[in-house]
PDB file of N, CA and C in Angstrom:
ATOM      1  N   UNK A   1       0.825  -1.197   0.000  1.00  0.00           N
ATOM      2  CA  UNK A   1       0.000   0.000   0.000  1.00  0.00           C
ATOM      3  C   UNK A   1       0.863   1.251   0.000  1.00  0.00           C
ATOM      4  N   UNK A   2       0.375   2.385  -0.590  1.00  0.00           N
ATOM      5  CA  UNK A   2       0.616   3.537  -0.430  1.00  0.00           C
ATOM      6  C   UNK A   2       1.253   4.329   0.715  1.00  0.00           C
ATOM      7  N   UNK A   3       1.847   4.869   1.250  1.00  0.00           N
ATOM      8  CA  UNK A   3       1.892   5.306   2.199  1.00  0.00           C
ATOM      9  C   UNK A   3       2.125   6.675   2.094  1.00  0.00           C
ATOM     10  N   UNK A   4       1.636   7.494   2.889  1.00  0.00           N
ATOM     11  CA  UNK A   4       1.629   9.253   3.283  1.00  0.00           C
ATOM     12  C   UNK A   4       3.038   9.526   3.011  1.00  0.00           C
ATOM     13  N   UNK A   5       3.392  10.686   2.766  1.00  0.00           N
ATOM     14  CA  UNK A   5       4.174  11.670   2.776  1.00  0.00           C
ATOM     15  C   UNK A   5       4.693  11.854   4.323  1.00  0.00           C
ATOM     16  N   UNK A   6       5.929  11.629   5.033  1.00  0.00           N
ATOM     17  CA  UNK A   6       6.162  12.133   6.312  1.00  0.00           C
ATOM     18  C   UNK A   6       5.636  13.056   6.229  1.00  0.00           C
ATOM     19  N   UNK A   7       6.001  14.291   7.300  1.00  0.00           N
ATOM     20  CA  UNK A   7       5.641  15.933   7.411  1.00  0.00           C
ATOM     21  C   UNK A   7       6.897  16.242   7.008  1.00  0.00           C
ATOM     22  N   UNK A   8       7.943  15.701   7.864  1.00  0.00           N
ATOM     23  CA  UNK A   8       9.702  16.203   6.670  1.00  0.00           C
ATOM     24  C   UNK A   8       9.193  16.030   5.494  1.00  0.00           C
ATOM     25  N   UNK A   9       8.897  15.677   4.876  1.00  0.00           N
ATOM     26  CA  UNK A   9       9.015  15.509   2.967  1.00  0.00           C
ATOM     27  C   UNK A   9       8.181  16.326   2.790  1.00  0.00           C
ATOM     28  N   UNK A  10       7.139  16.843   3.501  1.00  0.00           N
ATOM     29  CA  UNK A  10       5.872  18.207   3.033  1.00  0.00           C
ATOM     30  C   UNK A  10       6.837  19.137   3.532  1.00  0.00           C
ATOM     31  N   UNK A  11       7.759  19.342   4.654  1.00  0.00           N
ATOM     32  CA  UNK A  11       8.107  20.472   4.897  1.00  0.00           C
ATOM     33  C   UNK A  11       9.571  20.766   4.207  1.00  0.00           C
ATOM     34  N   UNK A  12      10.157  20.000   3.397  1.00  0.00           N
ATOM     35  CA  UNK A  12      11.373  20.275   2.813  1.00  0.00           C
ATOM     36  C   UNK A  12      10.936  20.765   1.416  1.00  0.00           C
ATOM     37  N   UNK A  13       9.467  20.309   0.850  1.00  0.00           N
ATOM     38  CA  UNK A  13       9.283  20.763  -0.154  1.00  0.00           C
ATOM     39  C   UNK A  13       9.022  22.322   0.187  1.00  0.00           C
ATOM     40  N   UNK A  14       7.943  22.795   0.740  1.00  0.00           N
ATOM     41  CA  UNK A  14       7.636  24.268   0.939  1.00  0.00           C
ATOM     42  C   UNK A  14       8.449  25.258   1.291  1.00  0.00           C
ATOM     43  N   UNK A  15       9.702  24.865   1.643  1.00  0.00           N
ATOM     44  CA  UNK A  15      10.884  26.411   1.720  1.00  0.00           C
ATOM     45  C   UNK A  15      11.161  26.499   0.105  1.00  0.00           C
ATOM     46  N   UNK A  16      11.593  25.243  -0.582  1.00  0.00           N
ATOM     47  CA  UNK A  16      12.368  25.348  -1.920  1.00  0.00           C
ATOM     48  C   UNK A  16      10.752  26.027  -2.918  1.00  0.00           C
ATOM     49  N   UNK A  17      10.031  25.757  -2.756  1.00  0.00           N
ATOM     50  CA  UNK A  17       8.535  26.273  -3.161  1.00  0.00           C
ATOM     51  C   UNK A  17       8.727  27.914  -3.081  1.00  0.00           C
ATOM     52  N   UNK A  18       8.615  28.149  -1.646  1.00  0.00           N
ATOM     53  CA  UNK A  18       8.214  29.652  -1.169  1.00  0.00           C
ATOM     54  C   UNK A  18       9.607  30.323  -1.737  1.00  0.00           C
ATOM     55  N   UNK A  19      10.873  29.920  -1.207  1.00  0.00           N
ATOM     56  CA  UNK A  19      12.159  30.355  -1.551  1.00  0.00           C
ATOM     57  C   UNK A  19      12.171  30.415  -3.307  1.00  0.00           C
ATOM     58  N   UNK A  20      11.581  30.229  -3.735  1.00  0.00           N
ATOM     59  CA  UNK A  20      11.854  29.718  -5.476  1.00  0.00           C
ATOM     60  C   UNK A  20      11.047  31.274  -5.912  1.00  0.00           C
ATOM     61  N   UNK A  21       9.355  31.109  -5.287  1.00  0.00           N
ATOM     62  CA  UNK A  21       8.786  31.673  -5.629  1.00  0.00           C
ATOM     63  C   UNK A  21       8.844  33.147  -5.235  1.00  0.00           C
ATOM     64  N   UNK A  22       9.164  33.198  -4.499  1.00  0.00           N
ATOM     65  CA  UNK A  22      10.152  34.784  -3.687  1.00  0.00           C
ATOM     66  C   UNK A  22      10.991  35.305  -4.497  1.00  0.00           C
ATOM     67  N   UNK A  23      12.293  34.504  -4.731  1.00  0.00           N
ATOM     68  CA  UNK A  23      13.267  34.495  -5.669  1.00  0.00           C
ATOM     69  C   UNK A  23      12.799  34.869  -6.964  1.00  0.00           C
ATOM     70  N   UNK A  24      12.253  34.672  -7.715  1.00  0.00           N
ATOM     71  CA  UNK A  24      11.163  34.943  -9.062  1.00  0.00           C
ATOM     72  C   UNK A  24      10.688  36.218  -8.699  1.00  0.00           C
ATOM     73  N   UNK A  25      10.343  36.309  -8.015  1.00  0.00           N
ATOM     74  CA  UNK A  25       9.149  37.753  -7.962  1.00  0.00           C
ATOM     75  C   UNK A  25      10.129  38.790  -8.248  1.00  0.00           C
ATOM     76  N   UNK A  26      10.915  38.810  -7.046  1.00  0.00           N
ATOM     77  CA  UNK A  26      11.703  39.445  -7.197  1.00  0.00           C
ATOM     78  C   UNK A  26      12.656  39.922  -7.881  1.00  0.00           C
ATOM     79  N   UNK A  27      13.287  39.145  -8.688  1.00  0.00           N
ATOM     80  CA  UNK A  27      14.182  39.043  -9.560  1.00  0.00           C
ATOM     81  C   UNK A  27      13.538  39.660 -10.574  1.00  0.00           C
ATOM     82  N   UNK A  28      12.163  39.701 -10.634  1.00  0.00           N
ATOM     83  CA  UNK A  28      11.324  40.332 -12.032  1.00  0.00           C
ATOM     84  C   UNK A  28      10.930  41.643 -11.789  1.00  0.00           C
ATOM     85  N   UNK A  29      10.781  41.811 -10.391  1.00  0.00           N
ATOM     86  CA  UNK A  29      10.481  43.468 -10.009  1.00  0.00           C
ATOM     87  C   UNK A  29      11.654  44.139 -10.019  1.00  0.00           C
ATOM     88  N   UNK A  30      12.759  43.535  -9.998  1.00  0.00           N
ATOM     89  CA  UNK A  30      14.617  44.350  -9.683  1.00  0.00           C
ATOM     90  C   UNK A  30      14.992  44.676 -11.222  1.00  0.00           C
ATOM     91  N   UNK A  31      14.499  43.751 -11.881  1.00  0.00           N
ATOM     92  CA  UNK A  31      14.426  43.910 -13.679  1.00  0.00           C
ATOM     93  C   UNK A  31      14.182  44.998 -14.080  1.00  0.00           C
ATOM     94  N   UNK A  32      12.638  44.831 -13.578  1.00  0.00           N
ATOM     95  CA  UNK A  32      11.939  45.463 -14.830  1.00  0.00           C
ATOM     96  C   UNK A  32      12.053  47.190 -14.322  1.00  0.00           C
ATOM     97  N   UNK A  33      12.538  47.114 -12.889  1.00  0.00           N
ATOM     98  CA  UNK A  33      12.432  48.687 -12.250  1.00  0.00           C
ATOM     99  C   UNK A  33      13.919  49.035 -12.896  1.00  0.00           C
ATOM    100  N   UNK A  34      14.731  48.081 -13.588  1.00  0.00           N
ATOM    101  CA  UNK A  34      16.535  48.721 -13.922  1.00  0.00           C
ATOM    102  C   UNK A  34      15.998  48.824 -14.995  1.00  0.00           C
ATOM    103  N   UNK A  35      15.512  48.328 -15.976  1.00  0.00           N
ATOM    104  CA  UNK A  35      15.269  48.322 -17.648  1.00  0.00           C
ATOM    105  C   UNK A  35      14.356  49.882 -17.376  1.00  0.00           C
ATOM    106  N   UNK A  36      13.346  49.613 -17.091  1.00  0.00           N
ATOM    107  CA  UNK A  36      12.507  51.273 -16.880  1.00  0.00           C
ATOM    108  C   UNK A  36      13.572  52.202 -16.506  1.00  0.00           C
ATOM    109  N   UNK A  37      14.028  52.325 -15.317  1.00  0.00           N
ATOM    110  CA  UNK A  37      15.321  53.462 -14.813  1.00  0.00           C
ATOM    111  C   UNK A  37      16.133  53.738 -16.273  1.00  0.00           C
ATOM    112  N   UNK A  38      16.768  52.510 -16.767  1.00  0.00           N
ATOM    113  CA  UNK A  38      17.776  52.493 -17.938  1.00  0.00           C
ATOM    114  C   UNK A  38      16.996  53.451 -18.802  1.00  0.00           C
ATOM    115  N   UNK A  39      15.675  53.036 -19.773  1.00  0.00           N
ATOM    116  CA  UNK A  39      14.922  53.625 -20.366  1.00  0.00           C
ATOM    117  C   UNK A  39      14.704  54.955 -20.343  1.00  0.00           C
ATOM    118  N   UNK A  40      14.708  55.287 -18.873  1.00  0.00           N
ATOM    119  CA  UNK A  40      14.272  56.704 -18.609  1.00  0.00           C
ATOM    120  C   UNK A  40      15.276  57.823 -18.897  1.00  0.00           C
ATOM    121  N   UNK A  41      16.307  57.426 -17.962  1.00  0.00           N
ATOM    122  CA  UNK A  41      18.167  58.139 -18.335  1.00  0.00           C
ATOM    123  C   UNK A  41      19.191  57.042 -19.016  1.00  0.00           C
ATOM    124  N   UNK A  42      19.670  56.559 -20.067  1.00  0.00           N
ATOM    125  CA  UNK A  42      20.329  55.734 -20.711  1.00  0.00           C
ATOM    126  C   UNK A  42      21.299  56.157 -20.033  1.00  0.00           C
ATOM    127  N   UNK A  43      22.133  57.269 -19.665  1.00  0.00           N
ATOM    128  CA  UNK A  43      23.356  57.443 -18.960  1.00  0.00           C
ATOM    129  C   UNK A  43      23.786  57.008 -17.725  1.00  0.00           C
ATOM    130  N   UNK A  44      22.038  56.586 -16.840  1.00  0.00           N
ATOM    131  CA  UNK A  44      22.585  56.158 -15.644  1.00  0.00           C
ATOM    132  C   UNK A  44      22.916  54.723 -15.682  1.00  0.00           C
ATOM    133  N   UNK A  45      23.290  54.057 -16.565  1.00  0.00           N
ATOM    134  CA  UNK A  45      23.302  52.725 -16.370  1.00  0.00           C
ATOM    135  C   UNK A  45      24.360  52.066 -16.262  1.00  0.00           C
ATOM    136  N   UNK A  46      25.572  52.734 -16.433  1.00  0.00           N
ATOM    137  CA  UNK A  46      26.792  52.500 -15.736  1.00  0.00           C
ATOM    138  C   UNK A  46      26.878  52.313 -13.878  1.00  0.00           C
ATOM    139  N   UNK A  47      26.123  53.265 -13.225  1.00  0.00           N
ATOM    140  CA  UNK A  47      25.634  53.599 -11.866  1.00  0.00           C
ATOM    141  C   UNK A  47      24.541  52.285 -11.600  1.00  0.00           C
ATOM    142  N   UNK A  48      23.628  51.874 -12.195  1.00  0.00           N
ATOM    143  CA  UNK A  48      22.445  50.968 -11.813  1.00  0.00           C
ATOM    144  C   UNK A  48      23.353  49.535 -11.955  1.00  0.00           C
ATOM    145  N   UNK A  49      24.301  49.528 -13.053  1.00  0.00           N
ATOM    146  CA  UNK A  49      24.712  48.199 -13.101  1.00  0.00           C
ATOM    147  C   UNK A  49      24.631  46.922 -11.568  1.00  0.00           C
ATOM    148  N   UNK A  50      25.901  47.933 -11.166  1.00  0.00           N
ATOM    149  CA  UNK A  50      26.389  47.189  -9.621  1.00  0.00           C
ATOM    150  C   UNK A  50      25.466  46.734  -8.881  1.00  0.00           C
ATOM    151  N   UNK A  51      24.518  47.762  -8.248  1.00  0.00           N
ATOM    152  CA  UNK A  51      23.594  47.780  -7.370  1.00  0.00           C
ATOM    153  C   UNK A  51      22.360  46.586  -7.809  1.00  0.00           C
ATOM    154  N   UNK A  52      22.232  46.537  -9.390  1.00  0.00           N
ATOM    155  CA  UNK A  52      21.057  45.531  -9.862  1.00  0.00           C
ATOM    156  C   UNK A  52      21.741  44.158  -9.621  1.00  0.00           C
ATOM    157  N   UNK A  53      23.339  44.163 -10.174  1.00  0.00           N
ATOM    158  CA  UNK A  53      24.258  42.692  -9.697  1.00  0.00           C
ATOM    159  C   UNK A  53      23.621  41.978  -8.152  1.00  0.00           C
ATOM    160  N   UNK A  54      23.907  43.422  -7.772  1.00  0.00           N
ATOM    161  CA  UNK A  54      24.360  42.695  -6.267  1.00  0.00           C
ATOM    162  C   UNK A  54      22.983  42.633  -5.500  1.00  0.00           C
ATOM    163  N   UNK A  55      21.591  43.450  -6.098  1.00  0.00           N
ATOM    164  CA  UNK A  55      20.231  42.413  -5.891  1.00  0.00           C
ATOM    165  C   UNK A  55      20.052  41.308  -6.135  1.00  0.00           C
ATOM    166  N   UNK A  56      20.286  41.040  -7.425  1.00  0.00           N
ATOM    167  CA  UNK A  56      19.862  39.950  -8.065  1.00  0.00           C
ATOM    168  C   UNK A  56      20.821  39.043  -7.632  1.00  0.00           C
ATOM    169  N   UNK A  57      22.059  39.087  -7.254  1.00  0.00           N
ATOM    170  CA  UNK A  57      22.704  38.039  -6.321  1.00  0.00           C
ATOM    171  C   UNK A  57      22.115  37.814  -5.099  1.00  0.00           C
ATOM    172  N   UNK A  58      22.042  38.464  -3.817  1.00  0.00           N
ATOM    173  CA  UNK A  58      21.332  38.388  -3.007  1.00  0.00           C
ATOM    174  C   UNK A  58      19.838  37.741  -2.751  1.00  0.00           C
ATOM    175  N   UNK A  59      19.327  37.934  -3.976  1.00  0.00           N
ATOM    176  CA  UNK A  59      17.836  37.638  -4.099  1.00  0.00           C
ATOM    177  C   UNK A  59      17.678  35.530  -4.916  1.00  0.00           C
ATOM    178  N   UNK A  60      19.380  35.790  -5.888  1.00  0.00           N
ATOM    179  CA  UNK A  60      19.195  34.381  -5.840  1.00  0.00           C
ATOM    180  C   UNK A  60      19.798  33.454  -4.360  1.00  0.00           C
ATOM    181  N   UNK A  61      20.517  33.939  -3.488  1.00  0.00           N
ATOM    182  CA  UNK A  61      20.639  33.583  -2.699  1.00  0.00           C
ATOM    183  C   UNK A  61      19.273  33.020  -1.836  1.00  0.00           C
ATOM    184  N   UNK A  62      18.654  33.629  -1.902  1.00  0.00           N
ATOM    185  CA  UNK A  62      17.556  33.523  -0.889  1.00  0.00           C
ATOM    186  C   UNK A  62      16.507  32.366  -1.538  1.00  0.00           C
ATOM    187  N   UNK A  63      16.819  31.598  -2.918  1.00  0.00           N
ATOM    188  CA  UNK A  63      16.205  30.237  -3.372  1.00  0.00           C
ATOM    189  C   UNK A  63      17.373  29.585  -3.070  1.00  0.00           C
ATOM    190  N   UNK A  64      18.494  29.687  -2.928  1.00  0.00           N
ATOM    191  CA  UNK A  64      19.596  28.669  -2.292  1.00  0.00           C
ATOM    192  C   UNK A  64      19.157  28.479  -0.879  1.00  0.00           C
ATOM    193  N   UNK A  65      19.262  29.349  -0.048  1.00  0.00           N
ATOM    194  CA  UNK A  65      18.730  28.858   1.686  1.00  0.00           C
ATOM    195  C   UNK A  65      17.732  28.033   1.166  1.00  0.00           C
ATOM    196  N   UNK A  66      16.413  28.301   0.505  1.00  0.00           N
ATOM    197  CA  UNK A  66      15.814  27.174   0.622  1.00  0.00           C
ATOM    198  C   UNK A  66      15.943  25.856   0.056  1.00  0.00           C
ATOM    199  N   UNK A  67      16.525  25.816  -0.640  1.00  0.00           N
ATOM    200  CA  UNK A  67      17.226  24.542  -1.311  1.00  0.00           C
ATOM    201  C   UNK A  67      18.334  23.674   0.088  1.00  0.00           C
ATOM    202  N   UNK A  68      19.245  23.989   0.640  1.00  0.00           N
ATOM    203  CA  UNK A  68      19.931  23.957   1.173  1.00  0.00           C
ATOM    204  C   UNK A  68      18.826  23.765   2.749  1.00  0.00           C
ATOM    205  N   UNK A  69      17.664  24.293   2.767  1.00  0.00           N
ATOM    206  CA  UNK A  69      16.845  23.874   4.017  1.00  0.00           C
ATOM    207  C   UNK A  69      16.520  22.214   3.701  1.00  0.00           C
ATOM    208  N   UNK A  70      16.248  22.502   2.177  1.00  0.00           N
ATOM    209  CA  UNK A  70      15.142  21.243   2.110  1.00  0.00           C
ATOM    210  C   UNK A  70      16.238  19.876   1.719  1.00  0.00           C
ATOM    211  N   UNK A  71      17.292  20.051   1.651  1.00  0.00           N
ATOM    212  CA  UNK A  71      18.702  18.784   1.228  1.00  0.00           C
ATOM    213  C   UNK A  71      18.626  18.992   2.930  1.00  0.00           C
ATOM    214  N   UNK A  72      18.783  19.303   3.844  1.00  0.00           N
ATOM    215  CA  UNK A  72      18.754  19.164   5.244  1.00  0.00           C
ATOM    216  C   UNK A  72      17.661  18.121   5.747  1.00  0.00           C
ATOM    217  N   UNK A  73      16.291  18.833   5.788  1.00  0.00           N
ATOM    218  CA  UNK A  73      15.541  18.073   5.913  1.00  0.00           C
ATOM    219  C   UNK A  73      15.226  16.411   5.180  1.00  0.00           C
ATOM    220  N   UNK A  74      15.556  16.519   4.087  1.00  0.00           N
ATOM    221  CA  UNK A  74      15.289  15.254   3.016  1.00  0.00           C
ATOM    222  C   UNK A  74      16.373  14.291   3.911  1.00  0.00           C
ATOM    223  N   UNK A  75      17.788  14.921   4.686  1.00  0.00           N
ATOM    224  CA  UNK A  75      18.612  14.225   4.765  1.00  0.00           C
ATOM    225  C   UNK A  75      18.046  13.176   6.561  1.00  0.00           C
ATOM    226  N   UNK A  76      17.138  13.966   7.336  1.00  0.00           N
ATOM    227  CA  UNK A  76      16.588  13.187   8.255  1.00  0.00           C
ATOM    228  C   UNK A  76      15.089  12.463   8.106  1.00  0.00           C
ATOM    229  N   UNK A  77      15.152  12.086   7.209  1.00  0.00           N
ATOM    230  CA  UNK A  77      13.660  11.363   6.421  1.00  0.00           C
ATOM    231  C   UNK A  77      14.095   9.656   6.889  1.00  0.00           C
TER     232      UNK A  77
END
């Protein structure tokens, strides 16, 4: 027979879920607000470069913690 899902295996999925889906949002609002900025003054985009890098690093970081939660959890199953 079938058997249930522990609660570890429901709860290792939902960080990499929420963390994924966080990660996405964001990454599309940090975009689309540098492409508009760019658009608006083409000159500032030497200045926006860095600062959009080092969101969009940070922000993929934050689907790694959850990845890295849920290889934790999977690992006491």
């Amino acid at each position: 027979p079938a058997s249930k899902a522990p609660p570890i295996a429901i709860g290792a999925g939902i960080p990499v879920a929420i963390a994924a889906f966080g990660a996405a949002f964001g990454q599309g609002r940090v975009g689309a607000a540098a492409m508009e900025s760019i658009g608006r003054n083409p000159n500032a985009a030497d200045r926006l470069f860095l600062p959009l890098v080092l969101t969009l690093a940070l922000l993929e970081a934050l689907a790694l913690y959850g990845f890295v939660i849920a290889i934790i959890l999977c690992g006491k199953i």
